[in-house]
PDB file of N, CA and C in Angstrom:
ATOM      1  N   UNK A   1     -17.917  16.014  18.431  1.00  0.00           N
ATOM      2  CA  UNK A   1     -19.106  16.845  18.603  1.00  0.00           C
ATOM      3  C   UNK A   1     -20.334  16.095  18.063  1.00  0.00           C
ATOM      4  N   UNK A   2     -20.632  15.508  19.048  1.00  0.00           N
ATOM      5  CA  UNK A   2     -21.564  13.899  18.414  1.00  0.00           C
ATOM      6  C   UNK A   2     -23.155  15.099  18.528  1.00  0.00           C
ATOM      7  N   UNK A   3     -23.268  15.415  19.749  1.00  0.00           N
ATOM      8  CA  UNK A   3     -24.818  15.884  19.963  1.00  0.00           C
ATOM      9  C   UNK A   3     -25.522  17.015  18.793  1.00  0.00           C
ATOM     10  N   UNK A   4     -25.221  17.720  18.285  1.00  0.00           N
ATOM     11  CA  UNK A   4     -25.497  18.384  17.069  1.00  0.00           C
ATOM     12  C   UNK A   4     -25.666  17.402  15.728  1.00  0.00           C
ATOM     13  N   UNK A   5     -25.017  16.749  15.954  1.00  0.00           N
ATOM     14  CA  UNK A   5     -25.761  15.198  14.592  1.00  0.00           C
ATOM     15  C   UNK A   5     -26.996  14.455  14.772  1.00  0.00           C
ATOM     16  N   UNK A   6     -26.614  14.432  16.551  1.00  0.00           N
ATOM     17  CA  UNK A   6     -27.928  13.594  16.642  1.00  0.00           C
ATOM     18  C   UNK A   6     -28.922  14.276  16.835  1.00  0.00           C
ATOM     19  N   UNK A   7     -29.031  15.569  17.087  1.00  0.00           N
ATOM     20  CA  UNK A   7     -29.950  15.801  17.086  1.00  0.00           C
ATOM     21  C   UNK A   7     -30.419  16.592  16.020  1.00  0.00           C
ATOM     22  N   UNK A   8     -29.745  16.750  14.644  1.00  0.00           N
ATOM     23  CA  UNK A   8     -30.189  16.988  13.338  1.00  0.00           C
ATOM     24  C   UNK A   8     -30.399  15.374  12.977  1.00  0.00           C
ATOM     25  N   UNK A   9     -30.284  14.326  13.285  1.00  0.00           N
ATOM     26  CA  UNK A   9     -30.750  12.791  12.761  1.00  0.00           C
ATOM     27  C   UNK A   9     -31.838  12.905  13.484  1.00  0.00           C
ATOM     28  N   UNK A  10     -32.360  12.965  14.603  1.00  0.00           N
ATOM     29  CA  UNK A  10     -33.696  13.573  15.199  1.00  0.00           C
ATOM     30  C   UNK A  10     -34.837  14.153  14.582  1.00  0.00           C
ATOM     31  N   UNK A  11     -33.728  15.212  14.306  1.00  0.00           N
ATOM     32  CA  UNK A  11     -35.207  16.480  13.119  1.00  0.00           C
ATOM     33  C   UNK A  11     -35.516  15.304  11.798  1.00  0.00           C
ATOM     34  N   UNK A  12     -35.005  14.636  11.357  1.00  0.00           N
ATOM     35  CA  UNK A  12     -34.835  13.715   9.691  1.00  0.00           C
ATOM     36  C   UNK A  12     -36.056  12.821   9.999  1.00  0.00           C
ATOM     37  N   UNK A  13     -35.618  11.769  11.126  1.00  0.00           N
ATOM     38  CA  UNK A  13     -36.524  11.586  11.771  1.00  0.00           C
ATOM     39  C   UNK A  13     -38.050  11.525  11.927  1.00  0.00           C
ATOM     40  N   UNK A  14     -37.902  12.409  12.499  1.00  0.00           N
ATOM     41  CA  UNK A  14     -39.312  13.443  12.841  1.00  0.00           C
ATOM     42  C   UNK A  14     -39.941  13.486  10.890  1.00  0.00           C
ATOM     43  N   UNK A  15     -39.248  14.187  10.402  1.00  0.00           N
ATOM     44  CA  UNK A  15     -39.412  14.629   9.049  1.00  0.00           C
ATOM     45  C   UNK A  15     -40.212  13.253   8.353  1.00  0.00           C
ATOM     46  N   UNK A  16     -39.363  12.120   8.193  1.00  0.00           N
ATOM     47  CA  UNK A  16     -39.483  11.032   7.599  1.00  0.00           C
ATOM     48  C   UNK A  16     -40.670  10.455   8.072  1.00  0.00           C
ATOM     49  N   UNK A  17     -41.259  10.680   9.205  1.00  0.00           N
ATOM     50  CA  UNK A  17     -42.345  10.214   9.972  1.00  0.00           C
ATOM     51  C   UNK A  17     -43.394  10.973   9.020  1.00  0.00           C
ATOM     52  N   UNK A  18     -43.001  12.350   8.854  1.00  0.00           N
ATOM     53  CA  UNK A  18     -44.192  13.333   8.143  1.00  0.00           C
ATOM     54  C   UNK A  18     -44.277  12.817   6.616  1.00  0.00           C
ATOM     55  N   UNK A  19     -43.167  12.686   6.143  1.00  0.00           N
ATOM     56  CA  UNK A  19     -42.799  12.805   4.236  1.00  0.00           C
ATOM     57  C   UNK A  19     -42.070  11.512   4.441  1.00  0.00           C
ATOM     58  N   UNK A  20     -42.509  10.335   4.646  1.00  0.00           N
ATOM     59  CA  UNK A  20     -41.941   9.261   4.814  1.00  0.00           C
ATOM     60  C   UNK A  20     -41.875   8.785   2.704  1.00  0.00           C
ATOM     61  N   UNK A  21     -42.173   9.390   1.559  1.00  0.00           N
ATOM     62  CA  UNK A  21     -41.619   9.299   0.363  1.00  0.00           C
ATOM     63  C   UNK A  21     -40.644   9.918   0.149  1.00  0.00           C
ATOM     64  N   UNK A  22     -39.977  11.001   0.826  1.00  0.00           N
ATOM     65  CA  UNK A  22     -38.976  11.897   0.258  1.00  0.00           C
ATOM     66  C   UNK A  22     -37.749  11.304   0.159  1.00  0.00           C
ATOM     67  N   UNK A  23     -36.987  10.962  -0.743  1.00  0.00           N
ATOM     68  CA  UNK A  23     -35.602  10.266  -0.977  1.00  0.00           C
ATOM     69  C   UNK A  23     -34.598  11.326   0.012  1.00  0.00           C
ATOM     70  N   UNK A  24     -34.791  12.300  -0.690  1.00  0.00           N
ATOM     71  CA  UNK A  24     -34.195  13.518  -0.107  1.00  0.00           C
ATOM     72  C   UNK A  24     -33.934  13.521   1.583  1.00  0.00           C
ATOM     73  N   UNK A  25     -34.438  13.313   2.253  1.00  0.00           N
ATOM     74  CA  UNK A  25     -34.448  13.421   3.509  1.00  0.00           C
ATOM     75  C   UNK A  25     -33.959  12.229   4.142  1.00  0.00           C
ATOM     76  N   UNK A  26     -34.093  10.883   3.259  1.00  0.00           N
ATOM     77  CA  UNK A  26     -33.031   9.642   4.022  1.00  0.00           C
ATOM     78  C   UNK A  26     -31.786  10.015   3.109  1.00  0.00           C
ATOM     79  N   UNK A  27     -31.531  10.921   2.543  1.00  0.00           N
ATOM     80  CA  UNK A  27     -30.062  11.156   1.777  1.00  0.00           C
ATOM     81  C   UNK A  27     -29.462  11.970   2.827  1.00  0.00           C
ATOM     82  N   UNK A  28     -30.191  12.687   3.675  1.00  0.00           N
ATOM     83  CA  UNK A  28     -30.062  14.145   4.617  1.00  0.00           C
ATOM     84  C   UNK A  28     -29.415  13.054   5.859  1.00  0.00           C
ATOM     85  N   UNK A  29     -30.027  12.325   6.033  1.00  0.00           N
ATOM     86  CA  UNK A  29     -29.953  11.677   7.293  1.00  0.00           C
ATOM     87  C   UNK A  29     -28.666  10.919   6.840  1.00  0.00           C
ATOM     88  N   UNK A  30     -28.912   9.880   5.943  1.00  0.00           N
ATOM     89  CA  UNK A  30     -27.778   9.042   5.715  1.00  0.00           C
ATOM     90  C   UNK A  30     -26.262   9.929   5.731  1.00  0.00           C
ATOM     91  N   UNK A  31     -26.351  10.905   5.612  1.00  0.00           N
ATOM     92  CA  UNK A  31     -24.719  11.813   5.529  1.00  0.00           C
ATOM     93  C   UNK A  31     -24.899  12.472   6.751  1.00  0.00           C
ATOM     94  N   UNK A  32     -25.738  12.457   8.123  1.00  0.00           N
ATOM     95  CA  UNK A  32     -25.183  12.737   9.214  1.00  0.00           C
ATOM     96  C   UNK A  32     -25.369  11.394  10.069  1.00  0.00           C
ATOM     97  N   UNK A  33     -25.583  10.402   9.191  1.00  0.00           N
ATOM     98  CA  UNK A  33     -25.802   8.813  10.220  1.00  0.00           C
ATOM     99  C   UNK A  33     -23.864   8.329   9.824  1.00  0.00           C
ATOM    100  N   UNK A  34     -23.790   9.002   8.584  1.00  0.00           N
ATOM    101  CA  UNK A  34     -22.315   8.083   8.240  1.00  0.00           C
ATOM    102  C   UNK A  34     -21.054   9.131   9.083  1.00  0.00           C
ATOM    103  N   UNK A  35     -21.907  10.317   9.121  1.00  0.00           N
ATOM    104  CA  UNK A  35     -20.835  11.523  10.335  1.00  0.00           C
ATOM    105  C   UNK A  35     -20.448  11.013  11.218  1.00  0.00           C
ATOM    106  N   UNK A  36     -21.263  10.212  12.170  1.00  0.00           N
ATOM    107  CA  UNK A  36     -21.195   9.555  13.311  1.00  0.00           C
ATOM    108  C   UNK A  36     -20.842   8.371  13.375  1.00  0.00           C
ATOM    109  N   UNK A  37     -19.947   8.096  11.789  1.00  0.00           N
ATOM    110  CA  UNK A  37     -19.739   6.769  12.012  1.00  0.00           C
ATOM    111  C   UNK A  37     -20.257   5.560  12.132  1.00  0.00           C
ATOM    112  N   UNK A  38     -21.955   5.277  11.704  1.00  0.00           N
ATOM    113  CA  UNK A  38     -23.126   4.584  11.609  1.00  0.00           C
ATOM    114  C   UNK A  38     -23.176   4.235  10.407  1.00  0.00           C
ATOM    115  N   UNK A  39     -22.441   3.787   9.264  1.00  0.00           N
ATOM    116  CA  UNK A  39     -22.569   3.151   8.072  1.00  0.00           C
ATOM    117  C   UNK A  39     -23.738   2.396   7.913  1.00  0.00           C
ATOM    118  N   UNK A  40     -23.879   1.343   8.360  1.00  0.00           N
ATOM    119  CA  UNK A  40     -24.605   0.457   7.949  1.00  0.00           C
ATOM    120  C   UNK A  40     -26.256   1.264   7.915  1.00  0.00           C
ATOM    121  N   UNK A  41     -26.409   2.074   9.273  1.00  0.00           N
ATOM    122  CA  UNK A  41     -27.829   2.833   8.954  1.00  0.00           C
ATOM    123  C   UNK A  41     -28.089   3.656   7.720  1.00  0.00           C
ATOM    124  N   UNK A  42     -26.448   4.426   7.579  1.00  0.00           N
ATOM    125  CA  UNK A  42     -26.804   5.320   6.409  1.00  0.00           C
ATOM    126  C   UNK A  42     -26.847   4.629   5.036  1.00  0.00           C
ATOM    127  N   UNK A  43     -26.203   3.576   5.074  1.00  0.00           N
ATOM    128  CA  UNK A  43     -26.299   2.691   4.078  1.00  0.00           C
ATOM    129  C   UNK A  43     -27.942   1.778   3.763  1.00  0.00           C
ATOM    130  N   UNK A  44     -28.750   1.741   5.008  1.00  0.00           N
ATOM    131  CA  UNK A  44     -30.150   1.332   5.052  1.00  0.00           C
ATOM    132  C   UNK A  44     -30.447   2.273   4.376  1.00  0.00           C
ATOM    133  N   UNK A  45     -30.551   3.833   4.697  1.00  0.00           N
ATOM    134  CA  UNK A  45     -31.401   4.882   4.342  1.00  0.00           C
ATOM    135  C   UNK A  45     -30.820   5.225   2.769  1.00  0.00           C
ATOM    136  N   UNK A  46     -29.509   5.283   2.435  1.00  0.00           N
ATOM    137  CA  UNK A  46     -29.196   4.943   0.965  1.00  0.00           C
ATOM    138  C   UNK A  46     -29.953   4.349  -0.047  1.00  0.00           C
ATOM    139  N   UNK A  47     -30.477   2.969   0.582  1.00  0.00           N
ATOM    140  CA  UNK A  47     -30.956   2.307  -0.459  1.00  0.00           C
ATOM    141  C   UNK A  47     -32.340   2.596  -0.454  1.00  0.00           C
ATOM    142  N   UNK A  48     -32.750   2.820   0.357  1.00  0.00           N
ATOM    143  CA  UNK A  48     -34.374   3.421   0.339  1.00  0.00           C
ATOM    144  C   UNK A  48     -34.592   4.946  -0.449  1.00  0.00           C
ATOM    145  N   UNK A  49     -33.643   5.207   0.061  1.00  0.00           N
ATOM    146  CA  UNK A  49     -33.585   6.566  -1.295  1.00  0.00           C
ATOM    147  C   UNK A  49     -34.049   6.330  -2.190  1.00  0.00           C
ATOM    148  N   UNK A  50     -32.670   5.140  -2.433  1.00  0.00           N
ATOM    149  CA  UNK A  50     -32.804   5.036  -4.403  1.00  0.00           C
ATOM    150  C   UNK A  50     -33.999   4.262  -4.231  1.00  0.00           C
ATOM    151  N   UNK A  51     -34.547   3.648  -4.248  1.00  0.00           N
ATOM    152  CA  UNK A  51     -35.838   2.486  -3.932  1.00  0.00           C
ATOM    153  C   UNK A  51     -36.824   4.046  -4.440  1.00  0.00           C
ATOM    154  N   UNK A  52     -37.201   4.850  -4.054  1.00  0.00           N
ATOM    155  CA  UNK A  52     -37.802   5.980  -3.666  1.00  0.00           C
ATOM    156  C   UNK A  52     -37.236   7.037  -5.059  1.00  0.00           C
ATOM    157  N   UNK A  53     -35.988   7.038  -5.219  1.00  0.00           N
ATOM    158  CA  UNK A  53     -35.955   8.110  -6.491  1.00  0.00           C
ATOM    159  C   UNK A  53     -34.478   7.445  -7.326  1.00  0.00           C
ATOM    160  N   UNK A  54     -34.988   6.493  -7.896  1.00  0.00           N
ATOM    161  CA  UNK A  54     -33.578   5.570  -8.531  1.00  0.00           C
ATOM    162  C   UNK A  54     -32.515   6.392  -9.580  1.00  0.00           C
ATOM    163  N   UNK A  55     -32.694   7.813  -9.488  1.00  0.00           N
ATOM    164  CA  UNK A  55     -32.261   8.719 -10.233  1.00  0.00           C
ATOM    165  C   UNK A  55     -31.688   9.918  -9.258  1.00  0.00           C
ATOM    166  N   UNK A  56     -31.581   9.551  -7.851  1.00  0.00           N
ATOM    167  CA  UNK A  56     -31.175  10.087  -7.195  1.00  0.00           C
ATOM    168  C   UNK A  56     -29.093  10.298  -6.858  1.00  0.00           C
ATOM    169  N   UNK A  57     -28.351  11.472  -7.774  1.00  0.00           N
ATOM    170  CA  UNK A  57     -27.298  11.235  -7.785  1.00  0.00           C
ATOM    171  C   UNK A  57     -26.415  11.389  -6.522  1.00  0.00           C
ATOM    172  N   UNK A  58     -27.225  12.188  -5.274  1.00  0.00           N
ATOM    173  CA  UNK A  58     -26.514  12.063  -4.673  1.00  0.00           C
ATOM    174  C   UNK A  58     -26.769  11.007  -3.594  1.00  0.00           C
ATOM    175  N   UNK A  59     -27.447  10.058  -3.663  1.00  0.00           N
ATOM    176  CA  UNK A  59     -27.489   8.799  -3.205  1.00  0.00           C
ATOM    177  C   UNK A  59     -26.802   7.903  -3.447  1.00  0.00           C
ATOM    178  N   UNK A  60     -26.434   7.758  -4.871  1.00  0.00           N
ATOM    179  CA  UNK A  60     -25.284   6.798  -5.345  1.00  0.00           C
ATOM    180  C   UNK A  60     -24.343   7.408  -4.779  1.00  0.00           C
ATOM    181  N   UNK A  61     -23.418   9.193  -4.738  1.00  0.00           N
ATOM    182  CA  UNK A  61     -22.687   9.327  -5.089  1.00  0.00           C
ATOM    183  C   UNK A  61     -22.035   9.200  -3.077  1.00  0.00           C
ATOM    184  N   UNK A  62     -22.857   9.471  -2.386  1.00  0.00           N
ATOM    185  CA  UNK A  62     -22.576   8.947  -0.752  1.00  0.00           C
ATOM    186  C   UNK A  62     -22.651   7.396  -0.692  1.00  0.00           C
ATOM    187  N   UNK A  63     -23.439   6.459  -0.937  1.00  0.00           N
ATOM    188  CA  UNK A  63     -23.678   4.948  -0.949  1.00  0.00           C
ATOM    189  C   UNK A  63     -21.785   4.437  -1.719  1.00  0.00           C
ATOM    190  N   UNK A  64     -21.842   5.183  -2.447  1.00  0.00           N
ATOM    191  CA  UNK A  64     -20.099   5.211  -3.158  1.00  0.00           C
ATOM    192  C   UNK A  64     -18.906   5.051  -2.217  1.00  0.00           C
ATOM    193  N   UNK A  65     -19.046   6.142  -1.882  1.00  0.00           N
ATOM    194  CA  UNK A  65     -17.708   6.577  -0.524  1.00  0.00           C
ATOM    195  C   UNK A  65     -18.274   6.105   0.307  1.00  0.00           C
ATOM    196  N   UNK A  66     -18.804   5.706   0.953  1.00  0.00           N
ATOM    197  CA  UNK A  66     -19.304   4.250   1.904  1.00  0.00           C
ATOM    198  C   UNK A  66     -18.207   3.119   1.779  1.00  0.00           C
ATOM    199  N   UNK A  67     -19.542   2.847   0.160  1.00  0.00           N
ATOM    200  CA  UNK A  67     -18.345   1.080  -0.070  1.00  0.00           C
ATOM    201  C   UNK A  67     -17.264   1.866  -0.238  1.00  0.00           C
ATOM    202  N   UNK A  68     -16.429   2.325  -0.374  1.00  0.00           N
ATOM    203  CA  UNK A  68     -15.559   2.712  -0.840  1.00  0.00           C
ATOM    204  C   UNK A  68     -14.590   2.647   0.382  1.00  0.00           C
ATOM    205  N   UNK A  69     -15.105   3.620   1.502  1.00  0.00           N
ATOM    206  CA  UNK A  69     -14.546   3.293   2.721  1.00  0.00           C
ATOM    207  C   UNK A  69     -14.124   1.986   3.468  1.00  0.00           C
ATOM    208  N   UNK A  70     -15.745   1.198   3.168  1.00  0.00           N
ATOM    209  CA  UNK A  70     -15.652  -0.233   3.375  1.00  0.00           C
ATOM    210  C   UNK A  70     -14.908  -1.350   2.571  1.00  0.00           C
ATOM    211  N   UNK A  71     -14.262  -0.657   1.820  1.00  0.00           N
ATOM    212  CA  UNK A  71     -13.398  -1.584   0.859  1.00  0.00           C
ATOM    213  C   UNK A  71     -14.215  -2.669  -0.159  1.00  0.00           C
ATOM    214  N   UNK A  72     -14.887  -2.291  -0.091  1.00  0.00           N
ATOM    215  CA  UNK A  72     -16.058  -2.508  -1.388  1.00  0.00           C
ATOM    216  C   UNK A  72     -16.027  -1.984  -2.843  1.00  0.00           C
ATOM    217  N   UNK A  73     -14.849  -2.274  -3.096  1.00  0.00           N
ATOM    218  CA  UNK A  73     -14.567  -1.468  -4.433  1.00  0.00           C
ATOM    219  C   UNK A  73     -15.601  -1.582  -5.396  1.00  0.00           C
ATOM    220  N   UNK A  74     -15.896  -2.818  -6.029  1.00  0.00           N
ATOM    221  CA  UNK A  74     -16.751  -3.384  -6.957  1.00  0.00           C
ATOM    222  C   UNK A  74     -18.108  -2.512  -6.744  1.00  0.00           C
ATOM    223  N   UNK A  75     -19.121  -2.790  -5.617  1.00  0.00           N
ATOM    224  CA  UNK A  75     -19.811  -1.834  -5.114  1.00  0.00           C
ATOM    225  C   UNK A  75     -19.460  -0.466  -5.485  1.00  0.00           C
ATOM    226  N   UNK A  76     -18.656   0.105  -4.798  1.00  0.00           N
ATOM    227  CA  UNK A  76     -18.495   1.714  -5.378  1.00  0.00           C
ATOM    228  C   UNK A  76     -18.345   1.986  -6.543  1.00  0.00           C
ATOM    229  N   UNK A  77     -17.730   1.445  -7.456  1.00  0.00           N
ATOM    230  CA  UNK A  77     -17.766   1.374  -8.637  1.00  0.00           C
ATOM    231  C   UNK A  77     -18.817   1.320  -9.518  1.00  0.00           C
ATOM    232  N   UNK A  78     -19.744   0.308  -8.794  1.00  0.00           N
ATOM    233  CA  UNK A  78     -20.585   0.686  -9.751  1.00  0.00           C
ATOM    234  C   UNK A  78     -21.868   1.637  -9.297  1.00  0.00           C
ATOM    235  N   UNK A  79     -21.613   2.418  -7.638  1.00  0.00           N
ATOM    236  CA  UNK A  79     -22.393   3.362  -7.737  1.00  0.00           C
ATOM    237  C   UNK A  79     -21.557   4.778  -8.397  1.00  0.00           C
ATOM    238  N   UNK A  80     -20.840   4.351  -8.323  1.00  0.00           N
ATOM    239  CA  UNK A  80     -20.063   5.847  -9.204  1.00  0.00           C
ATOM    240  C   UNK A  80     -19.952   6.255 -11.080  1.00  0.00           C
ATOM    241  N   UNK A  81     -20.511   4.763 -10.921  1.00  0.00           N
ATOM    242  CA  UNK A  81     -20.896   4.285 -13.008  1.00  0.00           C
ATOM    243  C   UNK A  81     -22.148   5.311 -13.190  1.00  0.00           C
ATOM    244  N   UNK A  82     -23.071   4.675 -12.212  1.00  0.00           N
ATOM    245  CA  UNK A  82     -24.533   5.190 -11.870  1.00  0.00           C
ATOM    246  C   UNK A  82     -24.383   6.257 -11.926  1.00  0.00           C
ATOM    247  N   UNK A  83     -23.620   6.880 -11.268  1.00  0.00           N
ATOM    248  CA  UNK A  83     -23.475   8.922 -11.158  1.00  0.00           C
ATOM    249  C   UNK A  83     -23.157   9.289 -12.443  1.00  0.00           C
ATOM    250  N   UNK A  84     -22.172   8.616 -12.937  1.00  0.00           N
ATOM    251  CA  UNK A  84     -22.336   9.248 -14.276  1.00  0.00           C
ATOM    252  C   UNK A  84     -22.898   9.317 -15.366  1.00  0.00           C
ATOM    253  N   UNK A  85     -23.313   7.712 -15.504  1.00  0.00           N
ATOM    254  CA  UNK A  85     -25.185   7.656 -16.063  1.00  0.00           C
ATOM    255  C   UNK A  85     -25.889   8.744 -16.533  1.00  0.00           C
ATOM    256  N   UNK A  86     -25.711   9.147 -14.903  1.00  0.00           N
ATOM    257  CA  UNK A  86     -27.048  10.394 -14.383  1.00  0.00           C
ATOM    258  C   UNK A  86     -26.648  11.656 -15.033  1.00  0.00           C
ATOM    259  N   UNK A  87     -25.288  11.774 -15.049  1.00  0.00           N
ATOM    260  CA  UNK A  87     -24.961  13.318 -15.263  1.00  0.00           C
ATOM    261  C   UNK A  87     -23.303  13.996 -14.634  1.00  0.00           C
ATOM    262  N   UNK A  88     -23.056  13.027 -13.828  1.00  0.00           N
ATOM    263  CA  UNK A  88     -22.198  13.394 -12.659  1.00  0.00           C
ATOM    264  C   UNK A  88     -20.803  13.407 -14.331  1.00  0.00           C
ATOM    265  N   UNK A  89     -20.105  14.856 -14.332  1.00  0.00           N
ATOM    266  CA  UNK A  89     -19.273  14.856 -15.229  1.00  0.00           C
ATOM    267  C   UNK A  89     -17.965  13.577 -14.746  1.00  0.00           C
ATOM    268  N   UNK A  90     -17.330  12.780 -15.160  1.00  0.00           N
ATOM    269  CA  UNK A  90     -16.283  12.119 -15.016  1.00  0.00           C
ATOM    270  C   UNK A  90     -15.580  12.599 -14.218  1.00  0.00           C
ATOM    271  N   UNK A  91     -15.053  13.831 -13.985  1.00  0.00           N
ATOM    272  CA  UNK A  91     -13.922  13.888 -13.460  1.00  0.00           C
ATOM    273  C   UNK A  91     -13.767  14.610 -12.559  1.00  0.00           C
ATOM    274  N   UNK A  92     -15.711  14.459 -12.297  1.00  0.00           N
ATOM    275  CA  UNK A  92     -15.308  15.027 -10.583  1.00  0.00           C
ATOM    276  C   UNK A  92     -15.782  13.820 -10.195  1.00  0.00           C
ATOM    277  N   UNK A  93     -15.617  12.047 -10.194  1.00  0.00           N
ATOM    278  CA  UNK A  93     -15.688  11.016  -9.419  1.00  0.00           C
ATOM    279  C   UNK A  93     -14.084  10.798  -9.891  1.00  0.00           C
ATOM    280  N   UNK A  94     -13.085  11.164 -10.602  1.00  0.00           N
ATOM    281  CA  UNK A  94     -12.225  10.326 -11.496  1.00  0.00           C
ATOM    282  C   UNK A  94     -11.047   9.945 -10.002  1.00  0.00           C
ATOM    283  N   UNK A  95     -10.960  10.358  -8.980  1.00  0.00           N
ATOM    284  CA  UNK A  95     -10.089   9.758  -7.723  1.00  0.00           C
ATOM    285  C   UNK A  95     -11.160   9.060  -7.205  1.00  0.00           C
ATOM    286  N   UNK A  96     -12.063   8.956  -7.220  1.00  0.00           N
ATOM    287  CA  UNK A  96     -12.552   7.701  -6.067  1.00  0.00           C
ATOM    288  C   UNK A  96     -12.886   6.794  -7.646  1.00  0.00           C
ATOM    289  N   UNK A  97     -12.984   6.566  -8.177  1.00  0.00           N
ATOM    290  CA  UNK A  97     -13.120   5.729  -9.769  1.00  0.00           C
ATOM    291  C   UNK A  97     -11.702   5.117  -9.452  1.00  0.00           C
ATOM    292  N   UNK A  98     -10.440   5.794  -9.354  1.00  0.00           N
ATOM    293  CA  UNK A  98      -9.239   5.231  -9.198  1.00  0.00           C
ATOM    294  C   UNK A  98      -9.123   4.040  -8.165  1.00  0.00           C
ATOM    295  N   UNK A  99      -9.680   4.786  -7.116  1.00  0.00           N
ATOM    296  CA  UNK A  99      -9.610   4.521  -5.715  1.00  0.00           C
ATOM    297  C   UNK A  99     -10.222   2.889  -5.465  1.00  0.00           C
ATOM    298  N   UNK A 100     -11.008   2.512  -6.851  1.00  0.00           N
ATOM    299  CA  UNK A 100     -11.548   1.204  -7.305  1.00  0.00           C
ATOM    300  C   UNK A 100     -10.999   0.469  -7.550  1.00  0.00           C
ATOM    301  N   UNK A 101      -9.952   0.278  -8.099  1.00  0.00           N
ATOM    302  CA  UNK A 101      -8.994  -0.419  -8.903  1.00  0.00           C
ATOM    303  C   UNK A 101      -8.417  -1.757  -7.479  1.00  0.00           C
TER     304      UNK A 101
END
């Protein structure tokens, strides 16, 4: 059910054109760009997030399960360090923390 993504990546879009500072809204996009199986875009819009709000946890905590997917352990790891940095309690990353090893 691809067309309902793209065309909420559409509205983000549109959005980002208006509020082209909002971290928030390439975090919005990046988790329906990685829906569709588009990593590497949502992984562009990831890092512009953080670029944009470097305290942004749920940017690390998607940019994570990315590498993570991508077998990028080292990477995920240390965006999942970052989450907890921030606040993110331990042991709701503590299976993808494993999942590093």
């Amino acid at each position: 059910d691809v067309a309902p993504s793209r065309g909420l990546g559409d509205v983000y879009k549109r959005q980002l054109v208006e509020f082209p500072e909002d971290a928030v809204l390439y975090v919005a996009r990046a988790d329906v760009e990685r829906d569709m199986k588009h990593d590497d875009l949502a992984l562009v819009d990831l890092d512009e997030a953080i670029r944009l709000a470097p305290d942004s946890i749920d940017a690390y905590l998607l940019r994570g399960d990315i590498y993570l997917d991508q077998k990028k352990k080292s990477l995920a790891k240390a965006d999942f360090e970052k989450a907890i940095s921030l606040g993110v309690p331990p042991a709701d990353v503590h299976e993808q923390m494993q999942q590093c090893k």
